[in-house]
PDB file of N, CA and C in Angstrom:
ATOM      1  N   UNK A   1       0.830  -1.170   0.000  1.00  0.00           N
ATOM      2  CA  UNK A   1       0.000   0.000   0.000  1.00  0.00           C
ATOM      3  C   UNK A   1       0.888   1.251   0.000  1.00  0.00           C
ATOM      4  N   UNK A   2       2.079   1.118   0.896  1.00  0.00           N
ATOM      5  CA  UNK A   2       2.917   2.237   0.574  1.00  0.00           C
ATOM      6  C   UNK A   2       3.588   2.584  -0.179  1.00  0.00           C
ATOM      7  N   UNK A   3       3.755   1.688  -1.011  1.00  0.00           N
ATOM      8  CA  UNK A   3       4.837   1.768  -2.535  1.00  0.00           C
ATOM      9  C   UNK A   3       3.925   1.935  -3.513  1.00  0.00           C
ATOM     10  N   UNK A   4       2.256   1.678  -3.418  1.00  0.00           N
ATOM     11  CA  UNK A   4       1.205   2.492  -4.525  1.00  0.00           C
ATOM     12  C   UNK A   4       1.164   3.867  -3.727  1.00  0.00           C
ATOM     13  N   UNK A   5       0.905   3.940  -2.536  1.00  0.00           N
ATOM     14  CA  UNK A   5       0.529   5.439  -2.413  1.00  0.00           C
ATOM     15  C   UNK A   5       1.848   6.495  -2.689  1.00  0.00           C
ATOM     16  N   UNK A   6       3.577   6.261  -2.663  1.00  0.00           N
ATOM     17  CA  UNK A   6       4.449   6.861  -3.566  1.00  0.00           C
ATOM     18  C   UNK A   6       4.719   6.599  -4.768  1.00  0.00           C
ATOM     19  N   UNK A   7       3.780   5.743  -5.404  1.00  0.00           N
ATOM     20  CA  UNK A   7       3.877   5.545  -7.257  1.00  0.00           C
ATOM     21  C   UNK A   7       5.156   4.813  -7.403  1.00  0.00           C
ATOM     22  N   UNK A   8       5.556   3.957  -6.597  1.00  0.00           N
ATOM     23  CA  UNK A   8       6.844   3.603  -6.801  1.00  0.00           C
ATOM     24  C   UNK A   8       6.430   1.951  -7.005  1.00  0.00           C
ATOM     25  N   UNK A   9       5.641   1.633  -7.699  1.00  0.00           N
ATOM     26  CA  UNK A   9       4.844   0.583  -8.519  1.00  0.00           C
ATOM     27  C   UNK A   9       5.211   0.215 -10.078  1.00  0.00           C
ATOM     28  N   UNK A  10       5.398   1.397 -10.670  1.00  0.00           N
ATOM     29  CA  UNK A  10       5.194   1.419 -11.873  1.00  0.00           C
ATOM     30  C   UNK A  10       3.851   1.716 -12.658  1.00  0.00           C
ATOM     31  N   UNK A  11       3.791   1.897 -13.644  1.00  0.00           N
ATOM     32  CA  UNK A  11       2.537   2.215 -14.414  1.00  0.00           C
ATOM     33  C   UNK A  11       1.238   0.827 -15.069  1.00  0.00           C
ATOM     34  N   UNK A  12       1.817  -0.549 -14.795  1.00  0.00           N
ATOM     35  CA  UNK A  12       1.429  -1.472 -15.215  1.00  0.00           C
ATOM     36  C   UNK A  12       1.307  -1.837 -14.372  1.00  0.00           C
ATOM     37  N   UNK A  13      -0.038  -2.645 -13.962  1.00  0.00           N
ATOM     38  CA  UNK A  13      -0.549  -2.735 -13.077  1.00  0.00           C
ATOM     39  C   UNK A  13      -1.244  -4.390 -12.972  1.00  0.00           C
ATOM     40  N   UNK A  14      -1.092  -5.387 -14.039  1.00  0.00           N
ATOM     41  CA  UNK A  14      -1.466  -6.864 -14.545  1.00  0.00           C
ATOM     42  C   UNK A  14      -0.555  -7.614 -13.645  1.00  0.00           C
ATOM     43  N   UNK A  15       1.078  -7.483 -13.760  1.00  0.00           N
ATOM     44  CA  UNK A  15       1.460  -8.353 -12.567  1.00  0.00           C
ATOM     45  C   UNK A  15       0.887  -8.753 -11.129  1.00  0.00           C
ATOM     46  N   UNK A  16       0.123  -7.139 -10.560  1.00  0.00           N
ATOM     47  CA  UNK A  16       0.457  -7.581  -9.234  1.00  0.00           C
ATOM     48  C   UNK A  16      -1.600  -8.224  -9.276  1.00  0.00           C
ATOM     49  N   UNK A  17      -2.126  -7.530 -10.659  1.00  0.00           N
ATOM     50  CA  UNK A  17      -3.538  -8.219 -10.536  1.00  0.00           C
ATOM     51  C   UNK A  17      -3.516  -9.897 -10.693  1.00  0.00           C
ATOM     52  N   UNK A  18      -2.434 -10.360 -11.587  1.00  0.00           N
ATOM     53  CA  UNK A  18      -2.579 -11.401 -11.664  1.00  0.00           C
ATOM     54  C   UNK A  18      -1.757 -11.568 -10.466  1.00  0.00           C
ATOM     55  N   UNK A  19      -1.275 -11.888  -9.462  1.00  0.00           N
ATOM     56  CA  UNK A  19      -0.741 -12.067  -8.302  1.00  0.00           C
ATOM     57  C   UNK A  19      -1.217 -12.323  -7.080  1.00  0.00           C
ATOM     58  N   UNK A  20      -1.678 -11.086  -6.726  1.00  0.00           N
ATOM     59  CA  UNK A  20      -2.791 -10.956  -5.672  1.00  0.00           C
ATOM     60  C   UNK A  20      -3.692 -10.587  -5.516  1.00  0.00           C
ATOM     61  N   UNK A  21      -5.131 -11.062  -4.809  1.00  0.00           N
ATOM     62  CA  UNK A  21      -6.298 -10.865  -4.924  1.00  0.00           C
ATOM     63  C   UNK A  21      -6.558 -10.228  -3.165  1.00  0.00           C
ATOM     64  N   UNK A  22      -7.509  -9.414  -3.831  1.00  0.00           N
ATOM     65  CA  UNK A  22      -8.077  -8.660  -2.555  1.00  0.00           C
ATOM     66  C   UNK A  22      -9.440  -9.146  -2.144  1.00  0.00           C
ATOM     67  N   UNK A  23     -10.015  -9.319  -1.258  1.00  0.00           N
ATOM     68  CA  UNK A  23     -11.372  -9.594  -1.116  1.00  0.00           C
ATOM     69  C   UNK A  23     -12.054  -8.005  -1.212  1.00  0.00           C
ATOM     70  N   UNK A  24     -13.304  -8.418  -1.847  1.00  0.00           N
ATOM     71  CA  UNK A  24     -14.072  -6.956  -2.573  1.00  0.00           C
ATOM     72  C   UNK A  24     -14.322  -6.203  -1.525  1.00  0.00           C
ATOM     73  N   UNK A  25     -14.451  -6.370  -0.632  1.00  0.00           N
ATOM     74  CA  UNK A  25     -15.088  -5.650   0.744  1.00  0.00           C
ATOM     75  C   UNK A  25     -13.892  -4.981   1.023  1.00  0.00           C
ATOM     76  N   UNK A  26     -12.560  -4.985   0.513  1.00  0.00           N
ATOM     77  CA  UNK A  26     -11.614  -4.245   1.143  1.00  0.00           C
ATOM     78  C   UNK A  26     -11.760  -2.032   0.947  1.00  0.00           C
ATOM     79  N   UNK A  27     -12.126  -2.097  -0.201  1.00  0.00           N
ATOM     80  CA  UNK A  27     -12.639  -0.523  -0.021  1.00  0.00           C
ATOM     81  C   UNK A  27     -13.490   0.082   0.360  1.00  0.00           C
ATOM     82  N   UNK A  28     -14.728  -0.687   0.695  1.00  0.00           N
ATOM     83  CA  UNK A  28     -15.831  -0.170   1.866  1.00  0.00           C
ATOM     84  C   UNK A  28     -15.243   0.136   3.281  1.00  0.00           C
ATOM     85  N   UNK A  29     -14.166  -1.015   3.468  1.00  0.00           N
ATOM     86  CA  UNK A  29     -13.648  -1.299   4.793  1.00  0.00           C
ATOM     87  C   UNK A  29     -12.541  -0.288   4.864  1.00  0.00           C
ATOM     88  N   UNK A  30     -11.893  -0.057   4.319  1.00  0.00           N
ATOM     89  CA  UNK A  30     -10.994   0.940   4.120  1.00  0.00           C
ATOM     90  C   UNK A  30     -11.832   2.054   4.417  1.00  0.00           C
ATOM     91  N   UNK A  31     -12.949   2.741   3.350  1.00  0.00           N
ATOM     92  CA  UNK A  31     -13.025   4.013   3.503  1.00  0.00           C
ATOM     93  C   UNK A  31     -13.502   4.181   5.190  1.00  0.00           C
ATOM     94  N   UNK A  32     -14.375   3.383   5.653  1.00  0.00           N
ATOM     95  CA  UNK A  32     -14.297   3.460   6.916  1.00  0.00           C
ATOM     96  C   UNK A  32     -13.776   3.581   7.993  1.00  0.00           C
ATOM     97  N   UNK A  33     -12.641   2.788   7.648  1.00  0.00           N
ATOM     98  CA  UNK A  33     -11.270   3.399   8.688  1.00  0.00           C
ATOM     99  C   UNK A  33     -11.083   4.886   8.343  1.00  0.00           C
ATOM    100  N   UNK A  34     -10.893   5.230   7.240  1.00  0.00           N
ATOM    101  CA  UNK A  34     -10.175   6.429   6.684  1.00  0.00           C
ATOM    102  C   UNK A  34     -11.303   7.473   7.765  1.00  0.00           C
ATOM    103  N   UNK A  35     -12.610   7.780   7.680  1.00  0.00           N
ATOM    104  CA  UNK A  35     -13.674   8.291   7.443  1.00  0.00           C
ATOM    105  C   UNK A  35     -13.447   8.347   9.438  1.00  0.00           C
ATOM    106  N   UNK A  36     -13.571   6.882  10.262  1.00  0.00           N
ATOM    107  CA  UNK A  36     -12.985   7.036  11.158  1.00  0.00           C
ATOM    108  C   UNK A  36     -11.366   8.028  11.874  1.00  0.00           C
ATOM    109  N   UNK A  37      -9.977   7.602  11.138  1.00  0.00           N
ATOM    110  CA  UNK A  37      -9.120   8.535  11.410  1.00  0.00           C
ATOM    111  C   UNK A  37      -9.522   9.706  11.127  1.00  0.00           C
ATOM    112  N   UNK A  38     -10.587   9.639  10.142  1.00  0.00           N
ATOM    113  CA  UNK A  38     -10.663  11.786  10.387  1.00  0.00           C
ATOM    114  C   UNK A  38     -11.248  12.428  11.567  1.00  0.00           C
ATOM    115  N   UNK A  39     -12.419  11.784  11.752  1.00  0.00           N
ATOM    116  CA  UNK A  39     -13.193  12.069  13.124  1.00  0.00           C
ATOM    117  C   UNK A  39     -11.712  12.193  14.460  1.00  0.00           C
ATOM    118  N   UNK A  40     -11.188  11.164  13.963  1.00  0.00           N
ATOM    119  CA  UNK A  40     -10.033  11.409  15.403  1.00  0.00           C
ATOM    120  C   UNK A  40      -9.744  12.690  15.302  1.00  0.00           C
ATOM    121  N   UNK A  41      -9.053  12.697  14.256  1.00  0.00           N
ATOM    122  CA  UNK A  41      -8.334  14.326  13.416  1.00  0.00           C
ATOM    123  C   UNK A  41      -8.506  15.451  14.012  1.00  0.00           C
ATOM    124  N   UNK A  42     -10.027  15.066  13.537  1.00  0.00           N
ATOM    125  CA  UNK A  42     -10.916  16.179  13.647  1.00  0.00           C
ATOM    126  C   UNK A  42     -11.302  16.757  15.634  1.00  0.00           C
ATOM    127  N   UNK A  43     -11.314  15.683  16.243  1.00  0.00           N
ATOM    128  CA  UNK A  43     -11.092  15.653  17.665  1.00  0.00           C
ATOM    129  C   UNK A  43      -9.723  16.225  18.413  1.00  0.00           C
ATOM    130  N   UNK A  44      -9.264  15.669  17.580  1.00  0.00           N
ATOM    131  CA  UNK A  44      -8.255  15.956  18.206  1.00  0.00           C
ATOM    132  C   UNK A  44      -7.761  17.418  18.190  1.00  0.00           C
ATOM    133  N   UNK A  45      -8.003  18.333  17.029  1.00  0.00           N
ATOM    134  CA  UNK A  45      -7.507  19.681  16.528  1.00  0.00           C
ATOM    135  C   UNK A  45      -8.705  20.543  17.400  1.00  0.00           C
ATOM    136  N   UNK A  46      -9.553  19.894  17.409  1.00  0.00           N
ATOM    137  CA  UNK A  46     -10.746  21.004  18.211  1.00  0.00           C
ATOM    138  C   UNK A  46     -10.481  20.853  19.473  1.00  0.00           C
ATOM    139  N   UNK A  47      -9.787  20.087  20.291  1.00  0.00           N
ATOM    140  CA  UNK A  47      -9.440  20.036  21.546  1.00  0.00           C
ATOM    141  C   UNK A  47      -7.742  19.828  22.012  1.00  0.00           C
ATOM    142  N   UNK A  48      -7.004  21.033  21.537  1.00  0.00           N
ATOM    143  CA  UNK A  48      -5.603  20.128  21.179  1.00  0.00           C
ATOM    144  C   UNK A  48      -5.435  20.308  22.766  1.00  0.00           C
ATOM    145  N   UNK A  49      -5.685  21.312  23.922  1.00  0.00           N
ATOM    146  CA  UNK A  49      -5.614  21.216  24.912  1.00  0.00           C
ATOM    147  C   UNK A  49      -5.498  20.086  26.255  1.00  0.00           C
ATOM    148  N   UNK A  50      -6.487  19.143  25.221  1.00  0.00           N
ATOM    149  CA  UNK A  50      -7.011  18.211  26.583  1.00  0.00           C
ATOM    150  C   UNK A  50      -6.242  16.757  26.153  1.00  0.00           C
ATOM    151  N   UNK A  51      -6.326  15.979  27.237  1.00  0.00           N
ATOM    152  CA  UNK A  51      -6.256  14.554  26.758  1.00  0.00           C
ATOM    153  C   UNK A  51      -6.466  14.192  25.045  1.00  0.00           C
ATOM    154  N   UNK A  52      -5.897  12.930  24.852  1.00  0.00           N
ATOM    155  CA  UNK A  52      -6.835  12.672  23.944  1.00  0.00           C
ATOM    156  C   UNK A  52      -7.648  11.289  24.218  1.00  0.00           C
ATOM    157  N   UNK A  53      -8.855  11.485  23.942  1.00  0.00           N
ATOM    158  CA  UNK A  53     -10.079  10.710  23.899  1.00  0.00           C
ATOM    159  C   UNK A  53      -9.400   9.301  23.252  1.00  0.00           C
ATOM    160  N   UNK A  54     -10.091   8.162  23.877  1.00  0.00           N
ATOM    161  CA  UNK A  54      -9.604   7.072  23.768  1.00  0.00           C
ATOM    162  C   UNK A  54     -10.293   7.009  21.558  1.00  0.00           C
ATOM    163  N   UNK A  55      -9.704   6.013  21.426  1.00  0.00           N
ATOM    164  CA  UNK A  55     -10.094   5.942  20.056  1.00  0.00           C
ATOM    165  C   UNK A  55     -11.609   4.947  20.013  1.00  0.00           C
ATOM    166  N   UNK A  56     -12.160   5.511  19.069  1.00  0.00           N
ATOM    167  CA  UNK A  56     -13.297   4.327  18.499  1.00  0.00           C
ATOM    168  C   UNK A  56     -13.006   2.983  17.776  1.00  0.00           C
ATOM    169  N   UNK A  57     -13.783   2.990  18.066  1.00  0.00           N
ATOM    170  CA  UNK A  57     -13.500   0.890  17.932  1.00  0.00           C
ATOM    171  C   UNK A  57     -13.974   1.396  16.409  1.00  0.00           C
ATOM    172  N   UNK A  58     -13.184   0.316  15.266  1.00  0.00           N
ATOM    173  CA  UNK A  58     -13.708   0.273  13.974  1.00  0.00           C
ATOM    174  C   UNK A  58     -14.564  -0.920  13.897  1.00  0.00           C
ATOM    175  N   UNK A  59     -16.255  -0.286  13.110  1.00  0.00           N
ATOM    176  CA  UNK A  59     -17.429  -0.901  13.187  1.00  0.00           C
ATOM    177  C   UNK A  59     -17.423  -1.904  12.271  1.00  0.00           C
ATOM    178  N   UNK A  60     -17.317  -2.630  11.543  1.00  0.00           N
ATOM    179  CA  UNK A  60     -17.502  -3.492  10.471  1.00  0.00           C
ATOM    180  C   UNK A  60     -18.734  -4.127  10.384  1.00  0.00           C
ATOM    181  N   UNK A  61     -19.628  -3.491   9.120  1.00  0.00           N
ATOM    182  CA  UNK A  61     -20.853  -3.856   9.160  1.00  0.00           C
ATOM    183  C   UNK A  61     -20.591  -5.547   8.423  1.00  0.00           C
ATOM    184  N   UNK A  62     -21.666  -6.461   9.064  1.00  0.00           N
ATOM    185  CA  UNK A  62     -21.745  -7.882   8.967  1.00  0.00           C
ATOM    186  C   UNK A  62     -21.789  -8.066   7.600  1.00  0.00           C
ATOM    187  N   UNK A  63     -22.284  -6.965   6.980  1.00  0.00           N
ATOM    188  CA  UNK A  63     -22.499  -7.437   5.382  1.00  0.00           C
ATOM    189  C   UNK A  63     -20.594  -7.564   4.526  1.00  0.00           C
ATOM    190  N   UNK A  64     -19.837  -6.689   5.513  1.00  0.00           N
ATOM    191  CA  UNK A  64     -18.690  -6.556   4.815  1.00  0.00           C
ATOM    192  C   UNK A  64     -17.647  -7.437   5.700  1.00  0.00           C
ATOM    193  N   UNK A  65     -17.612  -7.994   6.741  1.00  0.00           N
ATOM    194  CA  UNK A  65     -16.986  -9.275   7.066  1.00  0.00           C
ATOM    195  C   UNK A  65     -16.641 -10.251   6.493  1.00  0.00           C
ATOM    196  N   UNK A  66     -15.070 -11.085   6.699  1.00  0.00           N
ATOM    197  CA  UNK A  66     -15.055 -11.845   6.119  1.00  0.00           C
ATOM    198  C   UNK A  66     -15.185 -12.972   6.512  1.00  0.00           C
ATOM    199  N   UNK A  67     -15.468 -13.834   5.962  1.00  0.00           N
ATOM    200  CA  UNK A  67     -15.678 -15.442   6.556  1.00  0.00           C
ATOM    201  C   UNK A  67     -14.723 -15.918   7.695  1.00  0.00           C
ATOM    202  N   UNK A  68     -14.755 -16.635   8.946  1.00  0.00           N
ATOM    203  CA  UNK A  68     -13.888 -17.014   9.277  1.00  0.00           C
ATOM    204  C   UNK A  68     -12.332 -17.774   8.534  1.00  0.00           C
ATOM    205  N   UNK A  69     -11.486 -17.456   9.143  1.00  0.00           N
ATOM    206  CA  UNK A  69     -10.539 -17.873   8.139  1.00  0.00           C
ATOM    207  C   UNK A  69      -9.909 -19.214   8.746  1.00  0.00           C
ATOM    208  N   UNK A  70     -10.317 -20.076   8.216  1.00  0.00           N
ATOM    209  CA  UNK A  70      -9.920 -21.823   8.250  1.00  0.00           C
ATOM    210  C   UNK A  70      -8.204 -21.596   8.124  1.00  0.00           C
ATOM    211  N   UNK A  71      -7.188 -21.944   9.439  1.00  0.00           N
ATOM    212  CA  UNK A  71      -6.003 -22.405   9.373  1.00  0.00           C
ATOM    213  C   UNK A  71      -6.026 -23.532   9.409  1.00  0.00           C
ATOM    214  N   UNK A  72      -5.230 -24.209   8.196  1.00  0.00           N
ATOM    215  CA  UNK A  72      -4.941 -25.867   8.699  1.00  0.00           C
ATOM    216  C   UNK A  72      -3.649 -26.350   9.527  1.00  0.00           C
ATOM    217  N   UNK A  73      -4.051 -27.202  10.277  1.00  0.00           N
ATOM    218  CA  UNK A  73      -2.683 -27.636  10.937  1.00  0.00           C
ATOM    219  C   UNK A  73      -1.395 -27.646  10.372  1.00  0.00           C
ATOM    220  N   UNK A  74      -0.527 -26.977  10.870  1.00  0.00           N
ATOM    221  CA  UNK A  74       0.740 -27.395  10.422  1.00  0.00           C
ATOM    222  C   UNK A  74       1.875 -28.608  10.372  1.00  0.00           C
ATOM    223  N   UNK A  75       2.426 -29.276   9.336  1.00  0.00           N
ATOM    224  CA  UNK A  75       3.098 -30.671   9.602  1.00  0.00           C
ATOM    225  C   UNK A  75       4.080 -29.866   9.427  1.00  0.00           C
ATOM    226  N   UNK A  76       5.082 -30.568  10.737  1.00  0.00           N
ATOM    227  CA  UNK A  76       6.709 -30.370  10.484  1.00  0.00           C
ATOM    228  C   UNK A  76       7.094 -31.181   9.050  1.00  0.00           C
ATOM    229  N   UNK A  77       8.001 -30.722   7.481  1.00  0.00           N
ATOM    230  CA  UNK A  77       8.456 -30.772   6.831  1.00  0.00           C
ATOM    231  C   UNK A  77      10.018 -31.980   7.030  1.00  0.00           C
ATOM    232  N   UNK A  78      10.153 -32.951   7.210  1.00  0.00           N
ATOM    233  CA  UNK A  78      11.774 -33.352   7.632  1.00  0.00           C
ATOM    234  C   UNK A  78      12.779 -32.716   7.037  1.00  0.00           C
ATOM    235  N   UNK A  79      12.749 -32.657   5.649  1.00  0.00           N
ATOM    236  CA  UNK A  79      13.457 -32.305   4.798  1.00  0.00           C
ATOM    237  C   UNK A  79      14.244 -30.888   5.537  1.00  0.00           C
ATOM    238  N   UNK A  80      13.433 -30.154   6.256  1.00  0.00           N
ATOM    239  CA  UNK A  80      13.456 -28.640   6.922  1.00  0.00           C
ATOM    240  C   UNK A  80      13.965 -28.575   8.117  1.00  0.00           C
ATOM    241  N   UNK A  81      13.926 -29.776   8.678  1.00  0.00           N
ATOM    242  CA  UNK A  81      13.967 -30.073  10.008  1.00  0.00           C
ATOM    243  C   UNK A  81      15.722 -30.674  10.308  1.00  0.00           C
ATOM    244  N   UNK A  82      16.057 -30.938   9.695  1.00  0.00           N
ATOM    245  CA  UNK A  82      17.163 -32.065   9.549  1.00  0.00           C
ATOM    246  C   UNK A  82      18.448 -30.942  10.117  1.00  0.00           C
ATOM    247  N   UNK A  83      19.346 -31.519  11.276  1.00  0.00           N
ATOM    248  CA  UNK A  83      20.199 -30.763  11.678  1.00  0.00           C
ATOM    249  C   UNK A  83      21.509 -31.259  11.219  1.00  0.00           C
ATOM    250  N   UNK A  84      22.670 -29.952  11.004  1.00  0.00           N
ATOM    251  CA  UNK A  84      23.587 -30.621  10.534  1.00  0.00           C
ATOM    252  C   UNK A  84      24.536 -30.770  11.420  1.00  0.00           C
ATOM    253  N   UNK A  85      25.483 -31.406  11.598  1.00  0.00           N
ATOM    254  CA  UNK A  85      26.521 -31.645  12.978  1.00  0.00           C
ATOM    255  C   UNK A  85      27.885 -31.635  12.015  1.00  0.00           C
TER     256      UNK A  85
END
């Protein structure tokens, strides 16, 4: 995300589509954070005096959740494992 937001990507943009996939819900979810840090922002500059106010929890509406995410067990590899003396 930080090497698109300084353009330091390049102009072709098919490698990293064919590469990696985002789940679609990621820019709803995003702007919400974003939309959230401003409100902080915005708190924070109108009161630079005081504390600052604990932060808000980010809401994630159920429709934009993602499925639980199934880890499968891990097997130790031998091949990986093997010490050398």
């Amino acid at each position: 995300m930080e090497l698109a937001y300084e353009g330091n990507l390049g102009e072709d943009g098919k490698p990293f589509v064919d590469r990696y996939v985002f789940p679609r819900q990621i820019d709803e979810v995003l702007a919400l954070e974003v939309s959230r840090l401003e409100r902080r922002r915005e708190r924070l500059r109108s009161q630079p005096a005081k504390p600052a106010p604990p932060n808000e929890d980010l809401v994630i509406p159920e429709r934009l959740r993602l499925k639980e995410w199934v880890n499968p067990p891990r097997e130790p590899r031998p091949e990986l494992n093997m010490r050398v003396t």
